[in-house]
Every structure is written in C-alpha cells, then in structure tokens.
Protein backbone atom coordinates (compact mmCIF):
# COMPACT_ATOMS: atom_id res chain seq x y z
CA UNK A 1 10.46 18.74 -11.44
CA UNK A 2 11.11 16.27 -8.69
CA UNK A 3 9.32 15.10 -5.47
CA UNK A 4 12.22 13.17 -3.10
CA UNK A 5 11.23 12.81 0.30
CA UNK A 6 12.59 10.16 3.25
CA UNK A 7 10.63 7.05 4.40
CA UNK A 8 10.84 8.59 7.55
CA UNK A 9 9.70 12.17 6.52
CA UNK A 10 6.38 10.15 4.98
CA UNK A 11 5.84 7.96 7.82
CA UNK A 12 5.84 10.98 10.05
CA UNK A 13 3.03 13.07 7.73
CA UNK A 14 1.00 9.53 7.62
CA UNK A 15 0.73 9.41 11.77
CA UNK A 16 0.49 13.15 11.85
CA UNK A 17 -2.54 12.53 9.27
CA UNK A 18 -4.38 9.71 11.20
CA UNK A 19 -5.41 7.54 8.50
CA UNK A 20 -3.39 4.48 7.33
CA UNK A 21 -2.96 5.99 3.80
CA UNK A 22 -1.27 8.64 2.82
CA UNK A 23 -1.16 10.01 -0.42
CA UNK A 24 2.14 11.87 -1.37
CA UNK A 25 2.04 12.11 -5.40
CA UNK A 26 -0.46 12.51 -7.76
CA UNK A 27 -0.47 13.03 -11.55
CA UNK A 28 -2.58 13.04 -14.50
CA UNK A 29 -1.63 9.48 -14.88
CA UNK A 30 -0.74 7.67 -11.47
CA UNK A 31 -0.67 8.47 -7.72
CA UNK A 32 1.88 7.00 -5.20
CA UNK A 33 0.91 6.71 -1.16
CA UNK A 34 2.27 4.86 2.10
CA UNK A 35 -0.12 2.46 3.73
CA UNK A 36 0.57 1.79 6.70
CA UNK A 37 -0.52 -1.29 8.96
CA UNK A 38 0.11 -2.45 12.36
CA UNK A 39 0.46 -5.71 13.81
CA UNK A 40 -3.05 -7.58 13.96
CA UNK A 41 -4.87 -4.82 11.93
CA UNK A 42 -7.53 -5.58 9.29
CA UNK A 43 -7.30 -4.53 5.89
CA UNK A 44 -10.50 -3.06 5.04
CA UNK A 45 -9.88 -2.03 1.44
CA UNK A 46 -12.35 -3.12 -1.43
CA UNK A 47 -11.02 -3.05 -5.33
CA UNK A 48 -10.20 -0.89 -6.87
CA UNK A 49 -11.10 1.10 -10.34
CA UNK A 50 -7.34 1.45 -11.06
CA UNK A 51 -4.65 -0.91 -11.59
CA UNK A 52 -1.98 -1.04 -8.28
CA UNK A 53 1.23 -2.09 -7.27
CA UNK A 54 2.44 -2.90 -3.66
CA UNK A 55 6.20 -2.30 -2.59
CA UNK A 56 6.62 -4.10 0.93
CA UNK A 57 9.25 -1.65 2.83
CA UNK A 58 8.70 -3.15 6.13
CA UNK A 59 6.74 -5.54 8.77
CA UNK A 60 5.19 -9.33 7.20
CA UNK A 61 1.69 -10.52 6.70
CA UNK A 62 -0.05 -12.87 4.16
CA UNK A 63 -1.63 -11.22 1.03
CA UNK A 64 -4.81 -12.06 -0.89
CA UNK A 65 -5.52 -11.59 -4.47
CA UNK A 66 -8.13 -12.92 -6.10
CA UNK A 67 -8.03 -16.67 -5.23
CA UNK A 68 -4.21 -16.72 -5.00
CA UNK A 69 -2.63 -16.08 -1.41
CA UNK A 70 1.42 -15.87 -0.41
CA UNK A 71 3.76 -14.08 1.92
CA UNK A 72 4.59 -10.24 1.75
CA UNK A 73 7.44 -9.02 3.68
CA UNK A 74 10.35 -6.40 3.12
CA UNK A 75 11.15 -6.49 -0.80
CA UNK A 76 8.43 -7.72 -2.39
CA UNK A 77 6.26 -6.35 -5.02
CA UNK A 78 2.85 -7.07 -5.57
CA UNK A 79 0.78 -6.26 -8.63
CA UNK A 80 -3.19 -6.45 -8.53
CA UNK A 81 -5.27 -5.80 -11.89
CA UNK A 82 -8.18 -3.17 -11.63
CA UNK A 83 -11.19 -4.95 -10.10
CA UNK A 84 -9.65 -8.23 -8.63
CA UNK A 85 -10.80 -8.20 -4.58
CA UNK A 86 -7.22 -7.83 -2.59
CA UNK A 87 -6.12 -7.22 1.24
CA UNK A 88 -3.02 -7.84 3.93
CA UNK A 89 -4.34 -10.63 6.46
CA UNK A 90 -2.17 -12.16 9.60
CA UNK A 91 -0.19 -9.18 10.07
CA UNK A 92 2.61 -10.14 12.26
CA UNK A 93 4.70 -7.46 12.14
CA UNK A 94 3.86 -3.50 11.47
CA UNK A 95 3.50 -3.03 7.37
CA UNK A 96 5.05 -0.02 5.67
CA UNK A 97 3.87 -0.34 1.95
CA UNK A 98 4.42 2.12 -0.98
CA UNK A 99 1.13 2.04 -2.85
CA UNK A 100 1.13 3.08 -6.75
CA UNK A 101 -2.27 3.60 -8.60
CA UNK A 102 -2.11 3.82 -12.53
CA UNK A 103 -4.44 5.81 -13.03
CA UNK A 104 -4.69 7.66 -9.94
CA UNK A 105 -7.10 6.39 -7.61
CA UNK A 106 -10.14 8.10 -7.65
C-alpha cells in the first residue's frame, strides 16, 4: 500500500488542523508529521521517548541538540537520539519540517 501526498496538500491539512504538528503516517514501527514554524516562534517541544529525524523543507533557524547548536535551513537533516533535550531557536524565516519518529511517538 502507499501513502503519497503533496507538500502543499499537507501544509493545507496542518493550518486547517491548528496545531503546528501534523501527523500524516503512522505504523507499528515509525510515524512521519509536518511541523510547522513561523518566523519568531518558540519551539516548545521537550524530548522525546523515541528516536527522530528532522528534514528541513523550508524557512532557516538555529537548532539545539544536546550541547551542540548549528544552522537548519532547506536540505538538511537532523538526527536526535531518544532523550537528548532538542528545539528550533532564531527562526528567521517560516520552517516547514518533515518529522520522523522510530518508534512512533507516543
């Protein structure tokens, strides 16, 4: 079975949702979302029980893990170990980021 869907078809469902995240997969063994950020937003999210990765699609900001910090911006791809304290900070530009949880996040 396949799930293909456009950026644009998930941005819309994540503003018609409200909420910066929005999950669009889930399985027994990951689940995949778009978080979305604007421009001076803060990042409010703690750690997390599962291990992630981050796909920057659009926008720029700094990004924190753990004691290490660098730039994010269209491209990149971030990976953060269960339990290591993480978040987007100086968000210059509005952040579009695919969002994979191995496990799924519970």
């Amino acid at each position: 079975m396949m799930d293909a869907r456009t950026l644009s078809d998930l941005a819309r469902e994540q503003e018609d949702g409200g909420r910066p995240y929005f999950e669009f997969i889930r399985s027994q063994s990951m689940s995949v979302g778009l978080y979305v950020l604007e421009a001076g937003a803060v990042d409010k999210q703690s750690p997390h029980f599962e291990d992630e990765i981050y796909i920057v699609l659009e926008g720029h900001s700094r990004f924190t893990a753990g004691n290490r910090t660098r730039d994010a911006g269209p491209g990149d791809t971030i990976s953060v170990p269960a339990g290591v304290p993480h978040r987007f900070h100086d968000i210059t530009e509005k952040l579009r980021v695919i969002v994979v949880f191995a496990p799924p996040e519970t």
